[in-house]
Protein backbone atom coordinates (compact mmCIF):
# COMPACT_ATOMS: atom_id res chain seq x y z
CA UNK A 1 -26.16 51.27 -18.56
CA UNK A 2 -28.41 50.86 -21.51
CA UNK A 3 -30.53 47.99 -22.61
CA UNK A 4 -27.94 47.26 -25.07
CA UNK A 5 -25.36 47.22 -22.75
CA UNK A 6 -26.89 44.33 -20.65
CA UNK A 7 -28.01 42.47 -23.57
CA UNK A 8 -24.25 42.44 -24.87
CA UNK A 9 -23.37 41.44 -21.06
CA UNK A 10 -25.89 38.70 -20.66
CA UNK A 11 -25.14 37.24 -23.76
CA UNK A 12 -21.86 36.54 -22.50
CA UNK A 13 -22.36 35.22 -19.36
CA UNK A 14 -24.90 32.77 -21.51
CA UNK A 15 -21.78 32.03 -23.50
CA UNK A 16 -19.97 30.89 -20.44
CA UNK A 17 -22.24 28.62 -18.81
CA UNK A 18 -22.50 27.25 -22.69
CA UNK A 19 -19.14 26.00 -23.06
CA UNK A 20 -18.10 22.59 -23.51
CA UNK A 21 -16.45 21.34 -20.83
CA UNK A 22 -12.34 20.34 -21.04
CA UNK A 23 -12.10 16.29 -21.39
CA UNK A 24 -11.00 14.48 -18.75
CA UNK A 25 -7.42 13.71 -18.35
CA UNK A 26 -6.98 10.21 -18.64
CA UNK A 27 -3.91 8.01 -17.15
CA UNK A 28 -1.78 6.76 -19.87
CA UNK A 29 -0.91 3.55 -18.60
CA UNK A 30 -0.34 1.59 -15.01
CA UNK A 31 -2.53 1.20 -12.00
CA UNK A 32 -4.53 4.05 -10.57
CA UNK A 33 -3.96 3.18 -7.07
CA UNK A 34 -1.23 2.83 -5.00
CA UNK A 35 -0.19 0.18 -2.72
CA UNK A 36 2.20 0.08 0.27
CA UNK A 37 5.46 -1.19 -0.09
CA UNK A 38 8.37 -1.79 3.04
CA UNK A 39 11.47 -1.97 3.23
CA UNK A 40 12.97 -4.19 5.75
CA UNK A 41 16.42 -3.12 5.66
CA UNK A 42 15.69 0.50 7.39
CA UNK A 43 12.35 0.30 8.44
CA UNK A 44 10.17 2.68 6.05
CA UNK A 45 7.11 2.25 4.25
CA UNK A 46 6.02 3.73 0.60
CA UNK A 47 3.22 4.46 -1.04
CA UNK A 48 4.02 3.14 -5.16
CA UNK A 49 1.83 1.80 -8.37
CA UNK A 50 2.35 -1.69 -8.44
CA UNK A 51 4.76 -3.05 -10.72
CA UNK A 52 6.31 -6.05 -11.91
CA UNK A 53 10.04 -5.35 -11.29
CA UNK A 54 12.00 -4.76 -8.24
CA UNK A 55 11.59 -1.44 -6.71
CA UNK A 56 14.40 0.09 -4.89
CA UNK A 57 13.89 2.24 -1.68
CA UNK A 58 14.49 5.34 -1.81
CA UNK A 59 15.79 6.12 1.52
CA UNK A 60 18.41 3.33 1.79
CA UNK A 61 18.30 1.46 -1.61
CA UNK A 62 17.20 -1.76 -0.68
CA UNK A 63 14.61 -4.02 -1.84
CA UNK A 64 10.82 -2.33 -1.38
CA UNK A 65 8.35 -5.28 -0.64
CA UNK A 66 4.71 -5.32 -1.92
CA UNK A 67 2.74 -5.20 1.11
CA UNK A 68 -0.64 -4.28 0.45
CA UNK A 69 -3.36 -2.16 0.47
CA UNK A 70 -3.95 -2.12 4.26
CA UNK A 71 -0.62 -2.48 5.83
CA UNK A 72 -0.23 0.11 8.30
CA UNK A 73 3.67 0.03 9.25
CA UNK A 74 4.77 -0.40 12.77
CA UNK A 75 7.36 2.81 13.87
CA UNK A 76 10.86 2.81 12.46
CA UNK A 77 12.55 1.91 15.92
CA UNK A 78 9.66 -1.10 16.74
CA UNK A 79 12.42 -3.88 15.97
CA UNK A 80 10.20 -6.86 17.23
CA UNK A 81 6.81 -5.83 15.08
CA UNK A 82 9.39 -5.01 11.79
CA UNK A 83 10.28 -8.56 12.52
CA UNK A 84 6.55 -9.76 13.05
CA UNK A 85 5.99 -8.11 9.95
CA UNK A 86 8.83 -9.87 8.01
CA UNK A 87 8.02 -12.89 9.19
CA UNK A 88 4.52 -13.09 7.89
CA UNK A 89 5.79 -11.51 4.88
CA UNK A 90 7.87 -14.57 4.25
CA UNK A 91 5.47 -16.62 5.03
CA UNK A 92 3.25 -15.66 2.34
CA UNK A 93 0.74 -13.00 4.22
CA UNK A 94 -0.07 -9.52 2.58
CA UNK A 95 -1.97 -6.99 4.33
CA UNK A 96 -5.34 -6.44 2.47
CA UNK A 97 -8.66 -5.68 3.92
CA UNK A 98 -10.14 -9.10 4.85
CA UNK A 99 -13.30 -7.49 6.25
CA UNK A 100 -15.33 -9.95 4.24
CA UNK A 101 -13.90 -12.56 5.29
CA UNK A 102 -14.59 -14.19 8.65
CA UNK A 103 -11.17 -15.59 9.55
CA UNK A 104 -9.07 -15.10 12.55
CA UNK A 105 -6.84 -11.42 12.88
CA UNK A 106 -3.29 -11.84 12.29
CA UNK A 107 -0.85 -12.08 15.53
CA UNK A 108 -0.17 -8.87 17.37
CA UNK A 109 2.99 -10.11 18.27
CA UNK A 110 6.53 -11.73 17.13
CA UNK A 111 6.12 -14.86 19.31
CA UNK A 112 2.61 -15.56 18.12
CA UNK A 113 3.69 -15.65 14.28
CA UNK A 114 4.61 -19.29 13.94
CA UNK A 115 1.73 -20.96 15.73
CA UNK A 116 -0.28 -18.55 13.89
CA UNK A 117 1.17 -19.69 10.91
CA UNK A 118 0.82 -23.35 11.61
CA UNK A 119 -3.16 -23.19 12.48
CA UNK A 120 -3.97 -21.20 10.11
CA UNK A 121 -2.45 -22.67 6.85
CA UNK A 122 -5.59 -21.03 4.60
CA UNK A 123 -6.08 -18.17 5.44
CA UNK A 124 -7.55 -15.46 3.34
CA UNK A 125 -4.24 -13.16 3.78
CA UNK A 126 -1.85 -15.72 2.49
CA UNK A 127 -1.70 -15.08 -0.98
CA UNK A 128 2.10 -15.71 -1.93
CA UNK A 129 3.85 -18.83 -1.73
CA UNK A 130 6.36 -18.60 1.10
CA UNK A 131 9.87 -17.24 0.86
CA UNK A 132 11.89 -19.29 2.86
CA UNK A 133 15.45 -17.78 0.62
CA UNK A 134 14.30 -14.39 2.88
CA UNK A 135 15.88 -14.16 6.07
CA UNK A 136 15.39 -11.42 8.47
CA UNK A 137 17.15 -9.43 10.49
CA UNK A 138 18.03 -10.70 14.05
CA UNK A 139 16.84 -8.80 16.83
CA UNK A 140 19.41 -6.65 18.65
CA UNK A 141 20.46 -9.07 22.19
CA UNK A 142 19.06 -12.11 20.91
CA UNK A 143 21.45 -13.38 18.67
């Protein structure tokens, strides 16, 4: 290889590292996060960019219900915690990380959610005004 060779050669590696880099791709409009959404009809949670309108699910077409950031959903065939979870969600709670806050953890189960609610009138979580037009689902043998 002559010295011509490599100058040609390093000249265009120089030329690479040179180059401007492509500019960024930018959203076009909405949020850039997502937040979870459930549907209380068949027991599923999504992922979606929060919006204004109703969403519809896309597994059973039903009403999807913003949840928050930190909901973690309870499994599909938990009736009782799908029920906790409604009934909190009627009562005005979403499920955001309240980390900062000292205030007392939400119930871990069905037949703690109305004392709960009842003592704890303030708290950080309840963010909506309740929805008493909601009613859920009865639980299978109790009604």
């Amino acid at each position: 290889m002559t010295d011509s060779e490599k100058s040609r050669r390093k000249a265009l590696r120089g030329d690479e590292v040179r180059r401007t880099p492509a500019s960024a791709k930018v959203a076009k409009s909405g949020a850039s996060y997502l937040v979870a959404h459930a549907c209380f009809d068949c027991h599923k949670s999504f992922k979606v960019a929060p919006r204004n309108e109703p969403i519809v699910c896309p597994n059973c077409g039903g009403e999807l219900h913003q949840m928050g950031r930190s909901f973690k959903a309870p499994p599909a065939k938990d009736a009782e915690q799908w029920a906790k979870v409604q009934a909190l969600y009627n009562a005005g709670f979403r499920f955001s990380s309240y980390r900062s806050h000292s205030c007392a953890p939400l119930p871990d189960k069905l037949s703690q959610v109305e004392a709960f609610i009842l003592q704890h009138p303030d708290h950080p979580m309840r963010v909506a005004a309740p929805n008493n037009s909601f009613n859920p689902m009865p639980l299978r043998g109790t009604g």
